[in-house]
Structures are given as C-alpha cells and as structure tokens.
N, C-alpha and C. Protein backbone atom coordinates (compact mmCIF):
# COMPACT_ATOMS: atom_id res chain seq x y z
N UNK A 1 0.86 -1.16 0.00
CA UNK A 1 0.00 0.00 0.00
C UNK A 1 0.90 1.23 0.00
N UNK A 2 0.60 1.94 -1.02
CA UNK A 2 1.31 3.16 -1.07
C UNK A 2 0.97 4.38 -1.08
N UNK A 3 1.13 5.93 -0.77
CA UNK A 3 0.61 7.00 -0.96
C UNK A 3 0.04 7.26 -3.18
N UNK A 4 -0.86 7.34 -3.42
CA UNK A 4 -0.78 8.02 -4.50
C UNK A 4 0.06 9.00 -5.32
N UNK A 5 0.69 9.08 -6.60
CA UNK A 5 1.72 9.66 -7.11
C UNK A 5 0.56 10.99 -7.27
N UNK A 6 1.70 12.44 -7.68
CA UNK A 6 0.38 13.21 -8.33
C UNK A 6 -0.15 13.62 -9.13
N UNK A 7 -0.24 12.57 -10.39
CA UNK A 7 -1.07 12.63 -11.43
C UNK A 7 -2.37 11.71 -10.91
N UNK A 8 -1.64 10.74 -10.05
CA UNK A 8 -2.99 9.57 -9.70
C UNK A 8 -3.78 10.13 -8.72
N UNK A 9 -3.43 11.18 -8.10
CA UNK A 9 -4.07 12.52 -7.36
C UNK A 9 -4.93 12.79 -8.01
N UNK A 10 -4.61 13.51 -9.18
CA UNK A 10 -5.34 14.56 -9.76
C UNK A 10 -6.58 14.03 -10.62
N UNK A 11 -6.50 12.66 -11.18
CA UNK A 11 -7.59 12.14 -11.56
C UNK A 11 -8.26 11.43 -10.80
N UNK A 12 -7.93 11.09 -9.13
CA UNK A 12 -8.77 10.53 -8.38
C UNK A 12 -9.74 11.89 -8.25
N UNK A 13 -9.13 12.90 -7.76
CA UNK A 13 -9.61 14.20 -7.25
C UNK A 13 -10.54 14.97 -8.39
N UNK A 14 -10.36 14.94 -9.87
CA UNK A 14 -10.87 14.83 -10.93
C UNK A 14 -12.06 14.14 -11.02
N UNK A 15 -12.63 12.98 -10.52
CA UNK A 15 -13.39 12.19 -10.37
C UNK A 15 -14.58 12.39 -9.12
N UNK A 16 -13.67 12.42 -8.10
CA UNK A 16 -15.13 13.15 -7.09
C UNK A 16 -15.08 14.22 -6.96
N UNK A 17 -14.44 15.30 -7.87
CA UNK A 17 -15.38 16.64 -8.22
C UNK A 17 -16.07 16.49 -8.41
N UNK A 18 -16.78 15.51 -9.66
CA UNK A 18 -17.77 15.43 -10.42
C UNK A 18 -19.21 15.32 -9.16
N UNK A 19 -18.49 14.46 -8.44
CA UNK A 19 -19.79 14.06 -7.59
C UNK A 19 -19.43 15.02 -6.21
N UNK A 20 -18.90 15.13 -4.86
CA UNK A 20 -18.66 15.86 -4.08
C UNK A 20 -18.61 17.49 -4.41
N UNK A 21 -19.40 18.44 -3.48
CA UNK A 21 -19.49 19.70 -3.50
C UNK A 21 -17.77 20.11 -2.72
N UNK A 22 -17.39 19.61 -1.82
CA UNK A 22 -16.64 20.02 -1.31
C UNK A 22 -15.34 19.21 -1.05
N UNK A 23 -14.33 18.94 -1.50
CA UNK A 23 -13.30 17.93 -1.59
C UNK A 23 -12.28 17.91 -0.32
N UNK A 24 -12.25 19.28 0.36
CA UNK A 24 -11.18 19.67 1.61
C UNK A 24 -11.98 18.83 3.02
N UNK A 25 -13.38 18.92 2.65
CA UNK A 25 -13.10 18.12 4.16
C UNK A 25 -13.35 16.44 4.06
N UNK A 26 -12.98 15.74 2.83
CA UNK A 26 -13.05 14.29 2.52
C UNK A 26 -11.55 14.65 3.39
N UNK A 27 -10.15 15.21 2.86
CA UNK A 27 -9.45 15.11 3.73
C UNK A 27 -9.29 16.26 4.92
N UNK A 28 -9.53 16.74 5.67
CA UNK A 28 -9.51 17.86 6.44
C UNK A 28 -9.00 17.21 8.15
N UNK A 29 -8.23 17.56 8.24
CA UNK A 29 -8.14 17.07 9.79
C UNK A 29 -9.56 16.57 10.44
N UNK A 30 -9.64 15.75 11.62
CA UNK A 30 -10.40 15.05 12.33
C UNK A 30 -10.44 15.80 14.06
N UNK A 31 -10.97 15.48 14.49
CA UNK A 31 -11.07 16.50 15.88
C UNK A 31 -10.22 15.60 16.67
N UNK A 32 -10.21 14.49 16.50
CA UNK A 32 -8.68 13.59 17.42
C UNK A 32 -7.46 13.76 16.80
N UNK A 33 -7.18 14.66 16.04
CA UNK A 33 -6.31 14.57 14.98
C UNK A 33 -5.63 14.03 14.16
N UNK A 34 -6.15 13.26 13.87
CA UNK A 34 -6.32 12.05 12.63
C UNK A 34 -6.41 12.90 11.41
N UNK A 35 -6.59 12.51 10.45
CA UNK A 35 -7.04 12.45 9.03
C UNK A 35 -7.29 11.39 8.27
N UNK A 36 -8.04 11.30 7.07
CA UNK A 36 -8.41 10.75 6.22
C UNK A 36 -7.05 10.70 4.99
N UNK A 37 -6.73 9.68 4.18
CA UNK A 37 -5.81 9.73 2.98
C UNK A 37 -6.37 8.56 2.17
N UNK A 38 -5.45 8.87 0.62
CA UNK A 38 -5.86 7.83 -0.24
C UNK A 38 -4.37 7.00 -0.24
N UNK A 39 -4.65 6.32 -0.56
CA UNK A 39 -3.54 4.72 -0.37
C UNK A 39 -4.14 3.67 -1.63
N UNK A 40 -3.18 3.71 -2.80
CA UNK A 40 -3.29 2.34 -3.52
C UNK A 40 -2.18 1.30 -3.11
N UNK A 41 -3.41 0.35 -3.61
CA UNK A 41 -2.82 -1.00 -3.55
C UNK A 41 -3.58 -2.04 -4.79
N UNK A 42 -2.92 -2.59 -5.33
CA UNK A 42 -3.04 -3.75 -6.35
C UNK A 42 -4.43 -3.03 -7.00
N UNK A 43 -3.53 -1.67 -7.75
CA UNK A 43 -4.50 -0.49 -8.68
C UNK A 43 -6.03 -0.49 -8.20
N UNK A 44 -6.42 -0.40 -6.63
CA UNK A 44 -7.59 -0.03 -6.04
C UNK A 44 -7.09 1.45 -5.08
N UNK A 45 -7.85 2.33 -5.23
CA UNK A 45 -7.79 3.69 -4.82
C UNK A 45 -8.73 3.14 -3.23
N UNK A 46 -7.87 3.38 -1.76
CA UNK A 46 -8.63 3.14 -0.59
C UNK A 46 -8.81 4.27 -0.13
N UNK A 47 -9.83 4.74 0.67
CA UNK A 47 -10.02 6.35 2.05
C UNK A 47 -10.11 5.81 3.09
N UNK A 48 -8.42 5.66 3.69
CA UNK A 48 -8.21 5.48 4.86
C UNK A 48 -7.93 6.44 6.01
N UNK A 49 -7.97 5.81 6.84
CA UNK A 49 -7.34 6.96 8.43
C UNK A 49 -5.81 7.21 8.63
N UNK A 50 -5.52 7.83 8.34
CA UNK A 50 -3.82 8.03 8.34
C UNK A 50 -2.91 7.12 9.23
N UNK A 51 -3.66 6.84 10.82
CA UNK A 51 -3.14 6.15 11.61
C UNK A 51 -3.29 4.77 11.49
N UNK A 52 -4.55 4.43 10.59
CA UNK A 52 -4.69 2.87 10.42
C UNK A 52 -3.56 2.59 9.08
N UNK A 53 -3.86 3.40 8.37
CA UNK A 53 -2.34 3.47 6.95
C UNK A 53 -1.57 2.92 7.38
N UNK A 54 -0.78 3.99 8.68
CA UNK A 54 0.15 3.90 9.13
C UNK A 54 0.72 2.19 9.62
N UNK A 55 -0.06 1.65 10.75
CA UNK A 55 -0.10 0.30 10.73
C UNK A 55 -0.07 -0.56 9.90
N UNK A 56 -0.91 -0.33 9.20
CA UNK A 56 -0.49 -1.14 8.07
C UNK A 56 0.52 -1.76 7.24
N UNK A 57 1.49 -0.57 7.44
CA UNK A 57 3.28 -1.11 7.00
C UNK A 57 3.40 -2.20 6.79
N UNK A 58 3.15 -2.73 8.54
CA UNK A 58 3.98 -3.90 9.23
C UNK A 58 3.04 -4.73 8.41
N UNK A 59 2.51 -4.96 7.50
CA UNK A 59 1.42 -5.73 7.43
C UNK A 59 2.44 -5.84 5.27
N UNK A 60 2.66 -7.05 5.09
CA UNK A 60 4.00 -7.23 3.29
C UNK A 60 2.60 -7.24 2.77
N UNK A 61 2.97 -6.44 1.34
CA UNK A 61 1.64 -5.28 0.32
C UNK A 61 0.89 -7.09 -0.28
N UNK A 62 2.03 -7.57 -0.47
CA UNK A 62 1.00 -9.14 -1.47
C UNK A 62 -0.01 -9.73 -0.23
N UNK A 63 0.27 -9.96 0.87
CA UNK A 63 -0.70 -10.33 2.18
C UNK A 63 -1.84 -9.72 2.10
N UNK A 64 -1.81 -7.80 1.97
CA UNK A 64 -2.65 -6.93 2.55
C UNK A 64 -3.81 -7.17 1.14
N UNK A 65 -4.98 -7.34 1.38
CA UNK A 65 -6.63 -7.72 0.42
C UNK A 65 -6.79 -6.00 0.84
N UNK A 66 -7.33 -5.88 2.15
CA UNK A 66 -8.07 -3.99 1.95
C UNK A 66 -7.82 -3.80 2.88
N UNK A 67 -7.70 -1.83 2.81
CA UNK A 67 -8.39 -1.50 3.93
C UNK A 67 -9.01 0.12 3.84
N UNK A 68 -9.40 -0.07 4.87
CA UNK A 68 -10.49 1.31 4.49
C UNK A 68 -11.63 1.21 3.63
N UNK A 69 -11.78 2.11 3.05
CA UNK A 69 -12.82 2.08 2.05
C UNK A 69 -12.61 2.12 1.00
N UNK A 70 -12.62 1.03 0.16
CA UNK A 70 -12.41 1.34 -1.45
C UNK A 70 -12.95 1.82 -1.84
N UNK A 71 -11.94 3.43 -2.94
CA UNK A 71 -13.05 4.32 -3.39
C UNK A 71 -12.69 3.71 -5.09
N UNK A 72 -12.57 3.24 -5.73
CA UNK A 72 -12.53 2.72 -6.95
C UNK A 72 -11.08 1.82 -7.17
N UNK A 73 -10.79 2.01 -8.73
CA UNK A 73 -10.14 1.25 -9.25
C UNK A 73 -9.35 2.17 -10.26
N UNK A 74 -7.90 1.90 -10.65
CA UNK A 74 -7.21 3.09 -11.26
C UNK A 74 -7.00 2.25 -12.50
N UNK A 75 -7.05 2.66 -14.11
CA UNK A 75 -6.99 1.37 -14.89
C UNK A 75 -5.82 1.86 -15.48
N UNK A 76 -5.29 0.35 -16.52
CA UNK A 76 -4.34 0.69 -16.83
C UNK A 76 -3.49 1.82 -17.86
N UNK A 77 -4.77 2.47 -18.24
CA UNK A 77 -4.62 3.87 -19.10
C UNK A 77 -4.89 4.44 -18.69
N UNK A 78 -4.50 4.69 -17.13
CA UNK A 78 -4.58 5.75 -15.99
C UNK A 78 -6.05 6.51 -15.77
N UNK A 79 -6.85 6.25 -15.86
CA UNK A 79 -8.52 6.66 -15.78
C UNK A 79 -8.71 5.82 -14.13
N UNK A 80 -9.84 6.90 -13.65
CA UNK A 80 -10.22 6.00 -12.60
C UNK A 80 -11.85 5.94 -12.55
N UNK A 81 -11.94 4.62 -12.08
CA UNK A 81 -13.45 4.43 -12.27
C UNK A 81 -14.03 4.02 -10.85
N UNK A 82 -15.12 4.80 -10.62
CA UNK A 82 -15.65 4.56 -9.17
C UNK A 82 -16.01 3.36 -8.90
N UNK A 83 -16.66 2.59 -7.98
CA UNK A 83 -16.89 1.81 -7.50
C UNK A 83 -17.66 1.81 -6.43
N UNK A 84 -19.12 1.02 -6.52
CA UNK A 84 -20.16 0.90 -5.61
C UNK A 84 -19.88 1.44 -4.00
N UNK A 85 -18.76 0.69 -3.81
CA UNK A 85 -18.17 0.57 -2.28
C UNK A 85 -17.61 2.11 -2.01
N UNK A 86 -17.62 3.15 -3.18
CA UNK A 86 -17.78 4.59 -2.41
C UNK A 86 -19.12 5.36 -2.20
N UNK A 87 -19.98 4.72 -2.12
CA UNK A 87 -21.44 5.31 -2.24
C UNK A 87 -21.54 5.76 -1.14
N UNK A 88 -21.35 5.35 0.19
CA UNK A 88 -21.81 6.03 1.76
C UNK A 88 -20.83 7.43 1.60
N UNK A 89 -19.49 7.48 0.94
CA UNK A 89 -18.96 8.90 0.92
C UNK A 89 -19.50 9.60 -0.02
N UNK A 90 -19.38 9.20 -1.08
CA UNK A 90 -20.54 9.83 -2.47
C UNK A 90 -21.28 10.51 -1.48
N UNK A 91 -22.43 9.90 -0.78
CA UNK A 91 -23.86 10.03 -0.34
C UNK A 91 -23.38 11.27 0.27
N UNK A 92 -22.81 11.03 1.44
CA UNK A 92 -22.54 12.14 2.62
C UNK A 92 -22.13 13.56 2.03
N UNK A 93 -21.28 13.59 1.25
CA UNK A 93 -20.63 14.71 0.36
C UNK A 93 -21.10 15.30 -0.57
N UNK A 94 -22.11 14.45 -1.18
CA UNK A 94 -22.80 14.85 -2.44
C UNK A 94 -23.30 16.47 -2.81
N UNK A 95 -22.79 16.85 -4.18
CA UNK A 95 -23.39 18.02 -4.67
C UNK A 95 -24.97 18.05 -5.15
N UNK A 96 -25.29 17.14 -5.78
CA UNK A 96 -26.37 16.98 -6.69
C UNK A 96 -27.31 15.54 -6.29
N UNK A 97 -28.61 15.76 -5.96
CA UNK A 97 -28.93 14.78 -5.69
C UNK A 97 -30.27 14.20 -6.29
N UNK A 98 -30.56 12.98 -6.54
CA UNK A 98 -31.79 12.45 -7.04
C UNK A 98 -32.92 11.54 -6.22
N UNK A 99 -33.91 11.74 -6.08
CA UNK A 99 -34.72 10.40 -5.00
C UNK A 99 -35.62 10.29 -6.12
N UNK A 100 -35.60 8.82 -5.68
CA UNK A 100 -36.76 8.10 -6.56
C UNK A 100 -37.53 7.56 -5.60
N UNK A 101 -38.84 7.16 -6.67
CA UNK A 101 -39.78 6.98 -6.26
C UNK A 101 -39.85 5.31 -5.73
N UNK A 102 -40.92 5.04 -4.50
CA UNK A 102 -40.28 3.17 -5.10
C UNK A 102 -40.68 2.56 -5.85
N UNK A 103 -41.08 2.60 -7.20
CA UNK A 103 -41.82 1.89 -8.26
C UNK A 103 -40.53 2.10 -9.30
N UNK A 104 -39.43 3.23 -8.66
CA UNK A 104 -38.41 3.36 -9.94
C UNK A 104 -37.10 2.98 -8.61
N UNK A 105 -37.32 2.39 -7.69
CA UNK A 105 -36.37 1.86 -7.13
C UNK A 105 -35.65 0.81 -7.24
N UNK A 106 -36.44 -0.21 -7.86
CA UNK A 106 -36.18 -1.25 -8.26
C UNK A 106 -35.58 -1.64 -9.29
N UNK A 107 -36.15 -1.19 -10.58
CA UNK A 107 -35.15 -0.99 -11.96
C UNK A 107 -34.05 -0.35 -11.61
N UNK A 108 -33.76 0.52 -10.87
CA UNK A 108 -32.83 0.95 -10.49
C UNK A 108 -31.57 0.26 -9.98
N UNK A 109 -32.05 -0.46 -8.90
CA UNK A 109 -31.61 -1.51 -8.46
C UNK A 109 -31.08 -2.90 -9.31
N UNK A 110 -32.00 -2.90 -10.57
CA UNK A 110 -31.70 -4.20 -11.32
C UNK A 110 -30.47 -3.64 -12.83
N UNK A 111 -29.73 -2.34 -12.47
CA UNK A 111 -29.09 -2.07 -13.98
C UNK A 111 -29.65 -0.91 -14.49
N UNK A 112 -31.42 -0.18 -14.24
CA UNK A 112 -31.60 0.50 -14.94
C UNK A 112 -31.64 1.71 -15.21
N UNK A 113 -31.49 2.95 -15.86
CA UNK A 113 -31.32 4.33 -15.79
C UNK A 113 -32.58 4.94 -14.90
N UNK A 114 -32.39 6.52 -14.31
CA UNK A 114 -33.28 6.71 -14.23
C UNK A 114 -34.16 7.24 -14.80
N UNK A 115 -35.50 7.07 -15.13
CA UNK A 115 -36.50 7.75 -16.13
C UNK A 115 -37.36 8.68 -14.91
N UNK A 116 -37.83 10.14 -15.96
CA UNK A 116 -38.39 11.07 -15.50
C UNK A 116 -39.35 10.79 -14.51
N UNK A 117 -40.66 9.29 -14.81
CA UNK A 117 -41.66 8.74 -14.25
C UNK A 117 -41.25 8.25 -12.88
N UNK A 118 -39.81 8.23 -12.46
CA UNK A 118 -39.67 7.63 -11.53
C UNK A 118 -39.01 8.58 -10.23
N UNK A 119 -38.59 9.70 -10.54
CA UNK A 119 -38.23 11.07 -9.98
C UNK A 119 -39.46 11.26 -9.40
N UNK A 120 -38.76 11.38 -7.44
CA UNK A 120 -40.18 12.32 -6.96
C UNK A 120 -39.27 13.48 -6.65
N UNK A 121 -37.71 13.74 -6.31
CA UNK A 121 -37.50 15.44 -6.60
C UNK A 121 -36.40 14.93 -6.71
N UNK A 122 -35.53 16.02 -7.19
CA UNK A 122 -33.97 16.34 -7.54
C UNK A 122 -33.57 17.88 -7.03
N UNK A 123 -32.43 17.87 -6.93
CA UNK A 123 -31.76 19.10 -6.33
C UNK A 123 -31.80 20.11 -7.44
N UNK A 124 -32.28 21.56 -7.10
CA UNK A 124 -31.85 22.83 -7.91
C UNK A 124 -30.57 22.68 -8.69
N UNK A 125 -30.99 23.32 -10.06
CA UNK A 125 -29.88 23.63 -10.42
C UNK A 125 -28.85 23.01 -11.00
N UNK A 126 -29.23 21.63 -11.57
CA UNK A 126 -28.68 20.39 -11.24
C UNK A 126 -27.93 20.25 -13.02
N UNK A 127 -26.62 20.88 -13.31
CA UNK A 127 -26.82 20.72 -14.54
C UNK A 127 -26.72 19.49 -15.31
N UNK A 128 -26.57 19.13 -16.88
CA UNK A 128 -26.09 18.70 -17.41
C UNK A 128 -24.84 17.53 -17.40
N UNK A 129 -24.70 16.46 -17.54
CA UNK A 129 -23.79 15.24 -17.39
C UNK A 129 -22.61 16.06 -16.01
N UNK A 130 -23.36 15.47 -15.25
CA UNK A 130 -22.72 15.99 -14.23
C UNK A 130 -23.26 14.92 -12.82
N UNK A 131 -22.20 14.92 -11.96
CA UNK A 131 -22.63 13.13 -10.83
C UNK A 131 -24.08 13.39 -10.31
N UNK A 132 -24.26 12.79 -10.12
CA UNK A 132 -25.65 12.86 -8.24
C UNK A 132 -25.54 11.49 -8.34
N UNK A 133 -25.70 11.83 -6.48
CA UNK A 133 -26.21 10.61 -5.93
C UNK A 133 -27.83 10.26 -5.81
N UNK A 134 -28.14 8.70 -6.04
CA UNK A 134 -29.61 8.74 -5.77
C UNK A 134 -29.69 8.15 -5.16
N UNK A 135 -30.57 8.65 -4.74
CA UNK A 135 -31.63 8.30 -2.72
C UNK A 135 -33.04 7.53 -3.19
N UNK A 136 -33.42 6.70 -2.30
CA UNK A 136 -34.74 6.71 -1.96
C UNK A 136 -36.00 7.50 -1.58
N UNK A 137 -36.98 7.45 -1.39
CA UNK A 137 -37.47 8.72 -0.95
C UNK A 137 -37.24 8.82 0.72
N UNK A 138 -36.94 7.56 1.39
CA UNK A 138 -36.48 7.31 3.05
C UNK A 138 -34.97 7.68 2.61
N UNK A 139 -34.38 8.64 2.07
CA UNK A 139 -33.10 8.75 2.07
C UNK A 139 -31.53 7.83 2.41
N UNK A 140 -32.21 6.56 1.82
CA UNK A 140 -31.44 5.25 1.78
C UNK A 140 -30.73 5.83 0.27
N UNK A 141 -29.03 5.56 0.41
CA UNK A 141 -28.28 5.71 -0.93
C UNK A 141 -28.06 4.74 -1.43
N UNK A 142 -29.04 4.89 -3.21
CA UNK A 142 -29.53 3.46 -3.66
C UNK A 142 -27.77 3.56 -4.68
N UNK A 143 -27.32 4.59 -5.15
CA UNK A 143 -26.37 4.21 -6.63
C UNK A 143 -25.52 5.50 -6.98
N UNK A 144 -25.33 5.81 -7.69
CA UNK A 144 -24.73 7.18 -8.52
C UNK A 144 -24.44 6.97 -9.93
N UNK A 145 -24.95 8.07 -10.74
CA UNK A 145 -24.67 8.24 -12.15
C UNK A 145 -24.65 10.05 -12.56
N UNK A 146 -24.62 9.93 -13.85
CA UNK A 146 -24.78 10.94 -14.15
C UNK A 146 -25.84 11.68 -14.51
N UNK A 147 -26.45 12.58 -14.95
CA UNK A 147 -27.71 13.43 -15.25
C UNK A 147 -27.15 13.22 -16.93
N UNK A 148 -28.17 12.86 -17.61
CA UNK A 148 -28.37 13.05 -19.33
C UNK A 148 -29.28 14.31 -19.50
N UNK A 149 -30.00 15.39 -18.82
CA UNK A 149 -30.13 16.20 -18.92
C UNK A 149 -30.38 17.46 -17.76
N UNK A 150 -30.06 18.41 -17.91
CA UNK A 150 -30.10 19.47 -16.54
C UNK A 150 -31.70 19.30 -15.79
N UNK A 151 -31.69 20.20 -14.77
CA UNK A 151 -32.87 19.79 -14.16
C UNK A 151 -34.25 20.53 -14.98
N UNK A 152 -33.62 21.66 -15.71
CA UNK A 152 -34.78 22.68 -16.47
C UNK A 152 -35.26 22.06 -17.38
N UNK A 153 -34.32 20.93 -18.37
CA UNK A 153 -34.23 20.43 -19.42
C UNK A 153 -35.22 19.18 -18.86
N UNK A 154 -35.20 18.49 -18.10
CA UNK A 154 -35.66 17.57 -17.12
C UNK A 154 -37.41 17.47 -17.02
N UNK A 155 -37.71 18.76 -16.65
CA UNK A 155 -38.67 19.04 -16.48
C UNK A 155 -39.83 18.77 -17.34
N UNK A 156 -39.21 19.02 -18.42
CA UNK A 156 -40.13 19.63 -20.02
C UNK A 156 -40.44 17.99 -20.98
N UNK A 157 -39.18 17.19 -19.90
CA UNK A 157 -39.48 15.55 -20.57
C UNK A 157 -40.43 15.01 -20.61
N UNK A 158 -40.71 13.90 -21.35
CA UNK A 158 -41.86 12.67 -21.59
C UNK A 158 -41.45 12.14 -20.07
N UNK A 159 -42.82 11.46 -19.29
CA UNK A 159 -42.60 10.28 -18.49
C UNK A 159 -40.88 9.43 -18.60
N UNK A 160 -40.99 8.69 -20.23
CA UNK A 160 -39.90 7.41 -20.82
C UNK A 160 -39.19 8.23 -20.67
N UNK A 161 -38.43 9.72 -20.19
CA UNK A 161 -37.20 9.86 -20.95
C UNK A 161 -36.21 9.68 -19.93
N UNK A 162 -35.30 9.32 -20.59
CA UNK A 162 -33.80 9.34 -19.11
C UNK A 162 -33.72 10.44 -18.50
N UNK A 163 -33.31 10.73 -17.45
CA UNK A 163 -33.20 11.79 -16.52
C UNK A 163 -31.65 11.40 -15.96
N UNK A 164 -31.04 10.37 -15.67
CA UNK A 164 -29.83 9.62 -15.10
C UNK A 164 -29.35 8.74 -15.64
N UNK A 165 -28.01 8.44 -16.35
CA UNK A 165 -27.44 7.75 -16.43
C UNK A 165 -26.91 6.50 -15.26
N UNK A 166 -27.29 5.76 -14.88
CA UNK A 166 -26.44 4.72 -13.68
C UNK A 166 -25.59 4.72 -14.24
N UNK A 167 -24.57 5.13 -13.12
CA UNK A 167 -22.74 4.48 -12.63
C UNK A 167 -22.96 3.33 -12.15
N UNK A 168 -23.67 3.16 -11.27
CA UNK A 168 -23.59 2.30 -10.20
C UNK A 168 -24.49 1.81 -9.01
N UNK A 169 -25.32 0.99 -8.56
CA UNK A 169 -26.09 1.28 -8.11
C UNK A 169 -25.80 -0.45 -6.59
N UNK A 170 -26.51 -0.51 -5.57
CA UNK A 170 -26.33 -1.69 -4.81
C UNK A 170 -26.83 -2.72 -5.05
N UNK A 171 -27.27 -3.00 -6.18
CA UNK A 171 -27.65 -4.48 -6.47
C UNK A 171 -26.11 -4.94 -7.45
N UNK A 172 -25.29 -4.18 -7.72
CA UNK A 172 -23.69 -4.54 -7.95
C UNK A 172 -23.77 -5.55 -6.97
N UNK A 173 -23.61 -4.93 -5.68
CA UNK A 173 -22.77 -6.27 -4.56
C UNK A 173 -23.53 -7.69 -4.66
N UNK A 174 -24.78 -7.55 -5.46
CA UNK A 174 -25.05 -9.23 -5.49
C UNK A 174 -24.85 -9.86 -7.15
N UNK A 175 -25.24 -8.75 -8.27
CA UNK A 175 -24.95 -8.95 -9.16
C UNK A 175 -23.39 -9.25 -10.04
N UNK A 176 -22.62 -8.53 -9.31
CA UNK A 176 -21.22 -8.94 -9.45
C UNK A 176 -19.96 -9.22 -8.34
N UNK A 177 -20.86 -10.20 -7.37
CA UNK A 177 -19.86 -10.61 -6.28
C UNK A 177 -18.72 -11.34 -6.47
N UNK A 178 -18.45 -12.09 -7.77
CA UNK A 178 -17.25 -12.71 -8.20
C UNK A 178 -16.26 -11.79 -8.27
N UNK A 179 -16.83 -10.44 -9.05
CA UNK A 179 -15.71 -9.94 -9.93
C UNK A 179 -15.58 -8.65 -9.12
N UNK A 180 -16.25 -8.39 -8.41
CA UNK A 180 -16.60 -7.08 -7.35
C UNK A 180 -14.92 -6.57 -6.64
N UNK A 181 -14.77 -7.44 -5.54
CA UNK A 181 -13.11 -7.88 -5.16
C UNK A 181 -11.88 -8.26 -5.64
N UNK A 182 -12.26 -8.77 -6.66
CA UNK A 182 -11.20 -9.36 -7.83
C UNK A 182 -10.34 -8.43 -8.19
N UNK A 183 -9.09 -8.80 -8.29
CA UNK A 183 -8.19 -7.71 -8.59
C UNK A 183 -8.37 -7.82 -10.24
C-alpha cells in the first residue's frame, strides 16, 4: 500500500469533483487529529485513516486484500473508475442529488437508468452530465450516475425519458460478487 503519485491525485480528485461539493473536508483534519488519505494497492484507490495506513506497513503489500474504504479502481490507461463501495462517501458529500420513487427503485436496483416517471424530486440547479447521488425517498443511498439532462431540461421531458445515467447502483454487490473484489 502506497501514498498516490500526483497525477494519480489529480484524476482521483478529478473524479469526485464530479460528484462531491466540497473535496477539503473528505481530507480535512479530524477533531482527534487524525485524518483521512488515499492509499493504492493492487491499482484499487482506498479512504483510509492516516493512523490505520500507518499500521499497516507492518502488514507485506502481497498479504494486505483492503483496507479502508475502497473508493474505486485506477486502470491501466490511468482513468479512474468509481466503485459501488464509495457510495456512503458519495452520499454524505454529495453536490447533486436524485430520490426516486419506489416503483423506480427497483429498476434501479436491477441495472436500470433513471426515467423522469420515476423522480419524486432532484436538487436545484442540477446541470447537465454531471454526478448525483440517488436516494430513496427514506433517504437510503440506492447508486450514482450521471444526469443526461439538466434539471430545467428535465422538467419539459416525456414520463420514458432518461433523466440519469447509472454508474452504479447496490444491487452490484449481489450482481457482481465474483468480480466485485477481484483484482
């Protein structure tokens, strides 16, 4: 496990712009004075606690499977692609947000985009291919994708039309539990 170089910075950090309003306090000191850091290992991007990092040393990199929270995967043409298992930080941080209804929770759940018919609100302002996280209407964080159109643009749609692209949503962890962990 190693600190990130800083190009692999800049496109992790590149990446939850898209989705996070505010990026300084993912790392910002902790009131015990701790902090939060990113740490790869076997090209998975983790958000760990500096002091658990730290331990970790003692621990030879081929032994160490995880720790912290995997926030994605770095590929080998240097792109990074999120991964389900950052959704509770997604959620918490989030700029832009979507709740569905539960009749569009489910497709949701099974692979599918979100359509206008299934929106009971979205956040102001919300432009154009740009992240949100989506909620339930009990503010359970079902996934994250992108918006295929702003929220004004949104409005003026058919029922059928996309409103969200899925990234990612929690029926991943049962739908791809083989390959989920897999390096």
């Amino acid at each position: 496990m190693r600190p990130l170089t800083e190009p692999e910075t800049k496109t992790v950090f590149a990446k939850l712009a898209n989705y996070c309003s505010d990026l300084k306090t993912l790392i910002a000191p902790l009131d015990d004075g701790d902090r939060y850091v990113l740490r790869l290992n076997h090209s998975r991007v983790y958000y760990v606690r500096l002091s658990i990092a730290n331990m970790a040393t003692s621990v030879a990199r081929d032994q160490l499977l995880s720790l912290g929270t995997c926030l994605g995967k770095l590929t080998k043409t240097g792109k990074f692609r999120l991964h389900i298992t950052a959704l509770p930080i997604l959620a918490e941080h989030a700029r832009h947000k979507i709740w569905v209804k539960e009749n569009g929770a489910q497709p949701f759940l099974y692979g599918s985009n979100v359509v206008k018919a299934h929106v009971g609100r979205w956040s102001e302002d919300c432009p154009e291919h740009s992240g949100v996280v989506v909620f339930s209407m009990a503010d359970i964080p079902l996934g994250f994708g992108v918006t295929a159109r702003s929220t004004a643009e949104a409005r003026r749609l058919d029922p059928t039309g996309v409103v969200c692209f899925r990234q990612a949503d929690c029926g991943e962890y049962l739908r791809d539990e083989d390959t989920l962990f897999a390096g």
